[in-house]
Each structure stands twice: as structure tokens, then as C-alpha cells.
C-alpha atoms as a PDB file:
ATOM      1  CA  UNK A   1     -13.617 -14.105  -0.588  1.00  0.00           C
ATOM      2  CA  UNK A   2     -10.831 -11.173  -0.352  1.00  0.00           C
ATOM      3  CA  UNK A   3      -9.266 -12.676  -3.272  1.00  0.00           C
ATOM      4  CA  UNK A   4     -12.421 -12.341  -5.456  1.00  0.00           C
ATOM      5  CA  UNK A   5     -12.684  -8.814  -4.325  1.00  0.00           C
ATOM      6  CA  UNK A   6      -9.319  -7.885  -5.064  1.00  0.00           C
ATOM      7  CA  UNK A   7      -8.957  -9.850  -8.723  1.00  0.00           C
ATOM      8  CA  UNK A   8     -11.940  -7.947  -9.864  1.00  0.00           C
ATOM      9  CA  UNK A   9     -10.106  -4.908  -8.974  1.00  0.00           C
ATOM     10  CA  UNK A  10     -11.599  -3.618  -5.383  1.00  0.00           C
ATOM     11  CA  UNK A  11     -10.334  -3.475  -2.166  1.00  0.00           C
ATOM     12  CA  UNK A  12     -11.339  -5.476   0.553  1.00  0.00           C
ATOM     13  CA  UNK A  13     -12.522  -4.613   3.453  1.00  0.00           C
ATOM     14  CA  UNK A  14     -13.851  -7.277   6.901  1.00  0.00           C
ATOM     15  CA  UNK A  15     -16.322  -5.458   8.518  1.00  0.00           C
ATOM     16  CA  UNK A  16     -15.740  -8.465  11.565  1.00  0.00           C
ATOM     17  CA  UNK A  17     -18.327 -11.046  12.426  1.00  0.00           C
ATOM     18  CA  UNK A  18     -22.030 -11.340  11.707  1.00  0.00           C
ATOM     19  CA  UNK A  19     -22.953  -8.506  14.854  1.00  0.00           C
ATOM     20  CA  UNK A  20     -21.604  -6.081  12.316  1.00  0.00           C
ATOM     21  CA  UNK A  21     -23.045  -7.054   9.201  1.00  0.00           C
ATOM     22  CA  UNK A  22     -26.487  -5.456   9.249  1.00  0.00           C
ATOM     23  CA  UNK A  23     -25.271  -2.458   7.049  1.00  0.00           C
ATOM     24  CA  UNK A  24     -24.522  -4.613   4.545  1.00  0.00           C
ATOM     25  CA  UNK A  25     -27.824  -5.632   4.336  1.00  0.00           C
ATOM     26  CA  UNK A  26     -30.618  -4.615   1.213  1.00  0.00           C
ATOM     27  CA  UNK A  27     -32.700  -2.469   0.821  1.00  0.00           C
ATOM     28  CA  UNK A  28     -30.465   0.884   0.304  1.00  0.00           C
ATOM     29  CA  UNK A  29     -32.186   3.137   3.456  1.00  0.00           C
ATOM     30  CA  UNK A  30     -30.483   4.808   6.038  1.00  0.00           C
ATOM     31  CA  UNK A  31     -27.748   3.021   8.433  1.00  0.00           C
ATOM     32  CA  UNK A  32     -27.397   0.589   5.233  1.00  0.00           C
ATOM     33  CA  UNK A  33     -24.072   0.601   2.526  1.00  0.00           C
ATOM     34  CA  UNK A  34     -25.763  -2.166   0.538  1.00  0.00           C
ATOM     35  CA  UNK A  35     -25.292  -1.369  -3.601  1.00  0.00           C
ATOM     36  CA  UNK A  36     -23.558   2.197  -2.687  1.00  0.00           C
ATOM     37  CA  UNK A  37     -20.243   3.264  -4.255  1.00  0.00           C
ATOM     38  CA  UNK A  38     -17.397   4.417  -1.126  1.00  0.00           C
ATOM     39  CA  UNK A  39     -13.908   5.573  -2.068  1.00  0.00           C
ATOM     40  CA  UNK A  40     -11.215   3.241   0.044  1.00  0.00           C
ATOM     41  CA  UNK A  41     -11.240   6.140   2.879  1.00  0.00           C
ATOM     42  CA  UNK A  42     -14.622   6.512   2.814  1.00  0.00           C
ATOM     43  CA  UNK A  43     -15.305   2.980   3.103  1.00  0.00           C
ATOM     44  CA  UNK A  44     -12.616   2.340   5.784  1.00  0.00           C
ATOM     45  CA  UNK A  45     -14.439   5.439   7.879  1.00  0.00           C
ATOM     46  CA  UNK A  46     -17.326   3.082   7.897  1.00  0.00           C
ATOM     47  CA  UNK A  47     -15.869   0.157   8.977  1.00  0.00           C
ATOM     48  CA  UNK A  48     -14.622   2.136  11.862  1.00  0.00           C
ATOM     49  CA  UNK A  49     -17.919   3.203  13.073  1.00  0.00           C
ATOM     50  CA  UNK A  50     -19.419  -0.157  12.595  1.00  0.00           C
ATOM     51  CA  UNK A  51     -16.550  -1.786  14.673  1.00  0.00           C
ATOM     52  CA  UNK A  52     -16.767   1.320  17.103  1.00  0.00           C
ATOM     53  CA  UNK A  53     -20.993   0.553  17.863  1.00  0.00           C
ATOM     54  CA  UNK A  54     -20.951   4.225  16.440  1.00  0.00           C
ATOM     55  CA  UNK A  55     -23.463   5.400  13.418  1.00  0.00           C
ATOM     56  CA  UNK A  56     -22.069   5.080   9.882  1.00  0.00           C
ATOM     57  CA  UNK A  57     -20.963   8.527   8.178  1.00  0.00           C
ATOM     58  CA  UNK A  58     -23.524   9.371   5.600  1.00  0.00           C
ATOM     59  CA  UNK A  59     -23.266   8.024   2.029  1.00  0.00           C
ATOM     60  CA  UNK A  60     -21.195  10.364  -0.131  1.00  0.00           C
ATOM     61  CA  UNK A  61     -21.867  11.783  -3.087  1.00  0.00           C
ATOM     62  CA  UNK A  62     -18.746  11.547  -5.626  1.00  0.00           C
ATOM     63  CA  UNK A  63     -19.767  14.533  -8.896  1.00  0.00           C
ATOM     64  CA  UNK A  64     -17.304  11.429 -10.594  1.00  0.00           C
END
């Protein structure tokens, strides 16, 4: 699946096992990433938390 990821021209990122996957999860709502846009070190500062037990950061907002 990283391979897809990458070829289509994003980066990767494992967030770990399934304990750590409810963020990815729909609908958009707080404590959710699902359908947002993270740069790379925004997106790695949430993996961090999520492998930490900690809250995710709040979703950016890029002007572009």
C-alpha cells in the first residue's frame, strides 16, 4: 500500500496497528484526519501523538 501512496506522488506514512487507526476514520470532526490535507511535518506531528496516546495537533489551515 506504501507503494500506491508514493507512485501517485504522496508520502507515506504507518500510523501502526489498528489501536491507532481511529483518526483515520470518516466523518471529518474533531480527533479525526480523514479527507484533510497535512504538509509531510504536519502529518508526521500527528503520527507522533497518535503513537504517543497523546491528542492530535489541530488541523492546519495552509492560505495555499
Amino acid at each position: 500500500m506504501a507503494r500506491l501512496v508514493d507512485d501517485a506522488g504522496f508520502q507515506p506514512l504507518d500510523l501502526g496497528g489498528t489501536a491507532g487507526c481511529a483518526v483515520m476514520e470518516a466523518p471529518r470532526g474533531p480527533g479525526a484526519v480523514y479527507g484533510e490535507e497535512y504538509r509531510l511535518t504536519d502529518a508526521r506531528a500527528v503520527v507522533d501523538a497518535v503513537r504517543a496516546g497523546r491528542p492530535i495537533p489541530p488541523t492546519p489551515g495552509y492560505d495555499s
